[in-house]
N, C-alpha and C. Protein backbone atom coordinates (compact mmCIF):
# COMPACT_ATOMS: atom_id res chain seq x y z
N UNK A 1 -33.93 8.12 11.99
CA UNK A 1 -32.55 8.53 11.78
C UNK A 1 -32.51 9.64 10.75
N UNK A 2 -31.60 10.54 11.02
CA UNK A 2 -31.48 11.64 9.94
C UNK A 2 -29.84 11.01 8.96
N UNK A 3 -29.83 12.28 8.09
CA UNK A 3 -28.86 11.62 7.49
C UNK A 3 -27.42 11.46 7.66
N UNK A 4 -27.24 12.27 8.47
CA UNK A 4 -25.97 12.02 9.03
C UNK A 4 -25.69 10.86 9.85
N UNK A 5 -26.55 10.68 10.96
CA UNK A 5 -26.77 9.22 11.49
C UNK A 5 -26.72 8.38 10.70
N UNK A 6 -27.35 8.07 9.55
CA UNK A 6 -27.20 6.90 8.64
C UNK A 6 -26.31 6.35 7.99
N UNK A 7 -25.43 7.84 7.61
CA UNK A 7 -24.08 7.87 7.07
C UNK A 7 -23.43 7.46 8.09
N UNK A 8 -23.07 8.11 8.95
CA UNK A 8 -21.94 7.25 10.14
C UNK A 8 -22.14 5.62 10.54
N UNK A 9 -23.52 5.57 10.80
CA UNK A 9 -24.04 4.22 11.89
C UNK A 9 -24.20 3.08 10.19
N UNK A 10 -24.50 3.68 9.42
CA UNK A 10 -24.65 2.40 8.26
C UNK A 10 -24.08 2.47 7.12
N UNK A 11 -24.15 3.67 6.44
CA UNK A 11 -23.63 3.55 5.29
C UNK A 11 -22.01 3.56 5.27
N UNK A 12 -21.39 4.64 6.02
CA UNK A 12 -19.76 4.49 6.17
C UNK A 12 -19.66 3.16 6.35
N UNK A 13 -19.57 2.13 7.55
CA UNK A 13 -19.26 1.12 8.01
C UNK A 13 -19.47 -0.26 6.68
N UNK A 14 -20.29 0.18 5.50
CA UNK A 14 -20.34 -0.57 4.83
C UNK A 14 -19.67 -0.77 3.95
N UNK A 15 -19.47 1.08 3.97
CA UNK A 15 -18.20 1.45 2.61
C UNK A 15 -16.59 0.74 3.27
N UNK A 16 -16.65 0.83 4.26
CA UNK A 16 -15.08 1.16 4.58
C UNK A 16 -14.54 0.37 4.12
N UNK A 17 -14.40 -1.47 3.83
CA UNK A 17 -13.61 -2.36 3.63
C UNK A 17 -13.67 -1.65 1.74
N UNK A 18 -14.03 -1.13 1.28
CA UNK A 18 -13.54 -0.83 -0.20
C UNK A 18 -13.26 0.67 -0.11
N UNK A 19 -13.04 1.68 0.65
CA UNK A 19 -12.38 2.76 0.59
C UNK A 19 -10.99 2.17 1.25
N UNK A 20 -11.01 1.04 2.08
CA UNK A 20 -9.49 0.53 2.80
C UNK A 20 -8.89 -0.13 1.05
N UNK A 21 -9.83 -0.71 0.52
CA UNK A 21 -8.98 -1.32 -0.97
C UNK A 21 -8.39 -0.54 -1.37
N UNK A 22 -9.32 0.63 -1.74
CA UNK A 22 -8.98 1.65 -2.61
C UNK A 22 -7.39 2.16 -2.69
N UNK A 23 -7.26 2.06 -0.96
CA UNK A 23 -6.20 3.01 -0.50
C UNK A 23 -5.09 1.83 -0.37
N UNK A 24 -5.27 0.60 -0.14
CA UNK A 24 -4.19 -0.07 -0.29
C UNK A 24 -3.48 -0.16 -1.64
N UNK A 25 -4.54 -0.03 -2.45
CA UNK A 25 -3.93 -0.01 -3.92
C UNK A 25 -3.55 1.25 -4.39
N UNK A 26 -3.85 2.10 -3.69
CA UNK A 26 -3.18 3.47 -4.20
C UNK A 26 -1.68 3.33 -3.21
N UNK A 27 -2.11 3.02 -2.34
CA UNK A 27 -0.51 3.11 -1.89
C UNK A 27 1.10 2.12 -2.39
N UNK A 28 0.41 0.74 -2.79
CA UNK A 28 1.27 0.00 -3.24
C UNK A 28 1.75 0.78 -5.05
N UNK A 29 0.94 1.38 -5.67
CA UNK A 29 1.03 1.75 -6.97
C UNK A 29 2.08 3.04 -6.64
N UNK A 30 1.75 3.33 -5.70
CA UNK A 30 2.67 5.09 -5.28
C UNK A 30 4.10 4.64 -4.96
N UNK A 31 3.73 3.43 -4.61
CA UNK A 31 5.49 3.09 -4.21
C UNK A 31 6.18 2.00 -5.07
N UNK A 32 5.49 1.63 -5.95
CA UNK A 32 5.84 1.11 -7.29
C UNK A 32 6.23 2.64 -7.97
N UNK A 33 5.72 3.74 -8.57
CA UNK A 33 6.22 5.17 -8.71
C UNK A 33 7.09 5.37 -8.45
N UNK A 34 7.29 5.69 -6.80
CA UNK A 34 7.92 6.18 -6.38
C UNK A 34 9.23 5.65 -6.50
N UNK A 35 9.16 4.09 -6.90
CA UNK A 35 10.56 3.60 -7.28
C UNK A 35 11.20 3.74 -8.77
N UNK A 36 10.22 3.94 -9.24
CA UNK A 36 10.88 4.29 -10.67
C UNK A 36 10.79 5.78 -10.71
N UNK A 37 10.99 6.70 -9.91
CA UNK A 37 11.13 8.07 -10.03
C UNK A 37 12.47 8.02 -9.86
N UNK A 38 13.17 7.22 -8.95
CA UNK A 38 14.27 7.43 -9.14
C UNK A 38 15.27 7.68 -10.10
N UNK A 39 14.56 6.75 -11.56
CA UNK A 39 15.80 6.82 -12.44
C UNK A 39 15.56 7.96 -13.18
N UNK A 40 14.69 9.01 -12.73
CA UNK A 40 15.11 11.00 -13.04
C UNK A 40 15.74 11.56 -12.16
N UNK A 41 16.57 10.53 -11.53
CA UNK A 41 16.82 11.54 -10.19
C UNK A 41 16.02 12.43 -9.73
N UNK A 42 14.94 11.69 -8.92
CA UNK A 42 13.88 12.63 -8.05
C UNK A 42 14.25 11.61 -6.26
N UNK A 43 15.03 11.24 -6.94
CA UNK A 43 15.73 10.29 -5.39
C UNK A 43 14.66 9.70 -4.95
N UNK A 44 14.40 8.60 -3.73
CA UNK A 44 13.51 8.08 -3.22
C UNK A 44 13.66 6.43 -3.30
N UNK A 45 12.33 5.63 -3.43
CA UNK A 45 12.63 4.36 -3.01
C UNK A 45 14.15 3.62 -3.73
N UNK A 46 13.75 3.94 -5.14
CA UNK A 46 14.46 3.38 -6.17
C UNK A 46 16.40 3.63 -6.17
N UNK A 47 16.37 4.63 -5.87
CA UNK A 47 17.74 5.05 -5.79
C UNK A 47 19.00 3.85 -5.80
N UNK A 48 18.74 3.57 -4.94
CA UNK A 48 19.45 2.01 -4.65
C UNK A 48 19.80 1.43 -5.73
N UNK A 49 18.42 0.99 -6.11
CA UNK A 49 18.51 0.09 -7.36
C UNK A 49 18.92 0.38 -8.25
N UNK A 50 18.75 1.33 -9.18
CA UNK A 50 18.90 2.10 -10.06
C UNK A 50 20.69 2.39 -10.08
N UNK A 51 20.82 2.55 -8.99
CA UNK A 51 22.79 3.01 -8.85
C UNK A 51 23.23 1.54 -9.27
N UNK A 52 22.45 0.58 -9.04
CA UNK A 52 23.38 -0.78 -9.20
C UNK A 52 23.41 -1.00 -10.51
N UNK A 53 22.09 -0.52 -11.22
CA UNK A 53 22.01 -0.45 -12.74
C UNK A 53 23.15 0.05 -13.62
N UNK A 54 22.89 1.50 -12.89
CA UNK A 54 23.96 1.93 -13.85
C UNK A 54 25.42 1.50 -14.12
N UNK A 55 25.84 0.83 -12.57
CA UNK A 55 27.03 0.64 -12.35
C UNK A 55 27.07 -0.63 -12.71
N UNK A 56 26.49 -1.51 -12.32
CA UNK A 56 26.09 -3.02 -13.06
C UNK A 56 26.85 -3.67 -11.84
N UNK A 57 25.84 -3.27 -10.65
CA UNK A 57 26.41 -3.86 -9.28
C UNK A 57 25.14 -4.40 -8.88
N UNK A 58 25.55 -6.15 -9.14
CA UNK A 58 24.32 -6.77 -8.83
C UNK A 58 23.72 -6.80 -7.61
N UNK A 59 25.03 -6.55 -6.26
CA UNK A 59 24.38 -6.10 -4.89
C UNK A 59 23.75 -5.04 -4.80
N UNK A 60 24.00 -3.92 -5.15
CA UNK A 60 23.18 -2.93 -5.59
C UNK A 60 21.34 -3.38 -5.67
N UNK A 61 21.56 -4.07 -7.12
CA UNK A 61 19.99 -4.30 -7.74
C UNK A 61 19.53 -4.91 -6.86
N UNK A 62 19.95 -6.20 -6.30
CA UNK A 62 19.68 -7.05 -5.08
C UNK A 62 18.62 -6.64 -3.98
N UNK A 63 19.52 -5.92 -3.45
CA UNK A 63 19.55 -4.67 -2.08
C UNK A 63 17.89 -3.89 -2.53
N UNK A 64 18.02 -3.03 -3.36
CA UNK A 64 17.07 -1.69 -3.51
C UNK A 64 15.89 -2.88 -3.89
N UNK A 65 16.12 -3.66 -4.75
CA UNK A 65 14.78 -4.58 -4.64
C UNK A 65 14.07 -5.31 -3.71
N UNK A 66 14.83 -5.63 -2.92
CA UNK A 66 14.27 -6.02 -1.57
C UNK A 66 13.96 -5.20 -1.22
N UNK A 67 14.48 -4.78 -0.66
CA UNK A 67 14.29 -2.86 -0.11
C UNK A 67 12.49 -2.34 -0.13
N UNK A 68 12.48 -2.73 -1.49
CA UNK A 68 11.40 -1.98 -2.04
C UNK A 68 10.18 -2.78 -1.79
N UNK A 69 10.93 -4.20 -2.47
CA UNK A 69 9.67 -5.34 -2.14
C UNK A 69 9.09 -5.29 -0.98
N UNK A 70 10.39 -4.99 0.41
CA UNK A 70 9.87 -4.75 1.68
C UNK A 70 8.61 -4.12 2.17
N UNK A 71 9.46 -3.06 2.11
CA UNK A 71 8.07 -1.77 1.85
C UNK A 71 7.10 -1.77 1.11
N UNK A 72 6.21 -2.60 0.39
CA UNK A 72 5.61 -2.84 -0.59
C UNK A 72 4.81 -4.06 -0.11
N UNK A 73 4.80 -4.59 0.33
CA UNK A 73 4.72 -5.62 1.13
C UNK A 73 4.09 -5.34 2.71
N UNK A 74 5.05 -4.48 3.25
CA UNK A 74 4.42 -4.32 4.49
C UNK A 74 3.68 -3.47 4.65
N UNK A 75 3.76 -2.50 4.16
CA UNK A 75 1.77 -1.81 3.36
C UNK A 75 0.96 -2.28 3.11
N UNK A 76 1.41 -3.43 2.13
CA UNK A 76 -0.13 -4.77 1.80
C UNK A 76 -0.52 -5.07 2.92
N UNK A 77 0.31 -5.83 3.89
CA UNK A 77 -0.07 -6.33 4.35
C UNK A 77 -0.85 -5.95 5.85
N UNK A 78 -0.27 -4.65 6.01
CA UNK A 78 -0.84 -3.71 7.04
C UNK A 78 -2.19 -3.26 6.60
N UNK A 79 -2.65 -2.92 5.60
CA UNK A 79 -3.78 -2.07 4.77
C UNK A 79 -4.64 -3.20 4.75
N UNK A 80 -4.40 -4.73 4.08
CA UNK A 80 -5.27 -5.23 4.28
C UNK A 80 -5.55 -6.29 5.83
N UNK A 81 -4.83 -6.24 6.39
CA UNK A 81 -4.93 -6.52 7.74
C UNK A 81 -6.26 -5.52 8.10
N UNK A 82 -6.34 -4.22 8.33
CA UNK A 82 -7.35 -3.47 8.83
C UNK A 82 -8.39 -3.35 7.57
N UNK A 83 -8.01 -3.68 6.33
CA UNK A 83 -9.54 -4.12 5.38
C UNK A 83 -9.70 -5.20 5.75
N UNK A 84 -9.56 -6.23 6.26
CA UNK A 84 -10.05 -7.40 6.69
C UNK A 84 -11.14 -7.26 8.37
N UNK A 85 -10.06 -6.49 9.28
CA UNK A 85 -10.99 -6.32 10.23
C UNK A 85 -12.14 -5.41 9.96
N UNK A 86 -12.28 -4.81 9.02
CA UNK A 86 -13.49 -3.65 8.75
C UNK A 86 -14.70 -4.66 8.22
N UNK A 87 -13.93 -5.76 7.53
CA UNK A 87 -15.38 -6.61 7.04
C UNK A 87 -15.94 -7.38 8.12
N UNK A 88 -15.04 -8.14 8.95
CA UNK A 88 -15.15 -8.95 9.97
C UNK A 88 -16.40 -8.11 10.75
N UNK A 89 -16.24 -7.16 11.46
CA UNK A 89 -16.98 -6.11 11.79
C UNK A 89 -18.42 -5.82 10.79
N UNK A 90 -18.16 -5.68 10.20
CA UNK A 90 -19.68 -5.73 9.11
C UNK A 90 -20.81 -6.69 9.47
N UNK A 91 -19.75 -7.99 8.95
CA UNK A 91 -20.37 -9.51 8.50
C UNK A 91 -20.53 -9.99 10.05
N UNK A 92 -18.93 -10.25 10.85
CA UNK A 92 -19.33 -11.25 12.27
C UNK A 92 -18.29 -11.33 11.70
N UNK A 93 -17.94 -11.75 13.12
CA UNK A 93 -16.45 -12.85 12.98
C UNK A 93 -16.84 -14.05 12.16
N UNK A 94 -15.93 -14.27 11.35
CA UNK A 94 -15.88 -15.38 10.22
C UNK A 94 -15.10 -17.23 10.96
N UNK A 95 -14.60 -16.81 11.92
CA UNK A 95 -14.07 -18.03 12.74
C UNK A 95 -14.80 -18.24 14.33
C-alpha cells in the first residue's frame, strides 16, 4: 500500500468517530454562541429569548429556550448518531 491508500483504507476510517466528536462539539458550542450573540444584536438563535428578557415576558424566555434547546439537541443527536455508526463500522456491530 502507498500512502494514500493507507490514509483512506485505514487511517481515515479510524480517525473519523473523533473528527465526528470534534465537530459535534464545535457545533453545539457555535449554537450555544450563536445564542448569546443575540444580546448585541447580531440577531440569530437567541433573539427570542433575549426580547423576553428585556421585556420580562416569561413566554418569550420560555419559547427562545426551547427553541434553542431544540436545535441544540437535534445536532447532538444527529452528529452523534453518525459518530456512533462510524465506530460500529470500525469495531463490528456491537449488538
Amino acid at each position: 500500500m502507498n500512502g494514500w491508500q493507507r490514509f483512506i483504507k485505514i487511517e481515515f476510517p479510524l480517525a473519523a468517530p473523533y473528527l465526528l466528536a470534534g465537530l459535534r462539539l464545535a457545533a453545539v458550542s457555535t449554537i450555544g454562541i450563536g445564542t448569546i450573540a443575540a444580546y448585541i444584536n447580531a440577531g440569530g438563535l437567541g433573539s427570542l429569548l433575549f426580547e423576553g428578557v428585556v421585556t420580562a415576558n416569561t413566554q418569550k424566555i420560555i419559547a427562545g429556550s426551547i427553541s434553542v434547546a431544540l436545535v441544540a439537541l437535534t445536532v447532538n443527536y444527529l452528529l452523534r448518531f453518525f459518530e456512533k455508526r462510524s465506530e460500529e463500522r470500525i469495531r463490528g456491530s456491537s449488538e
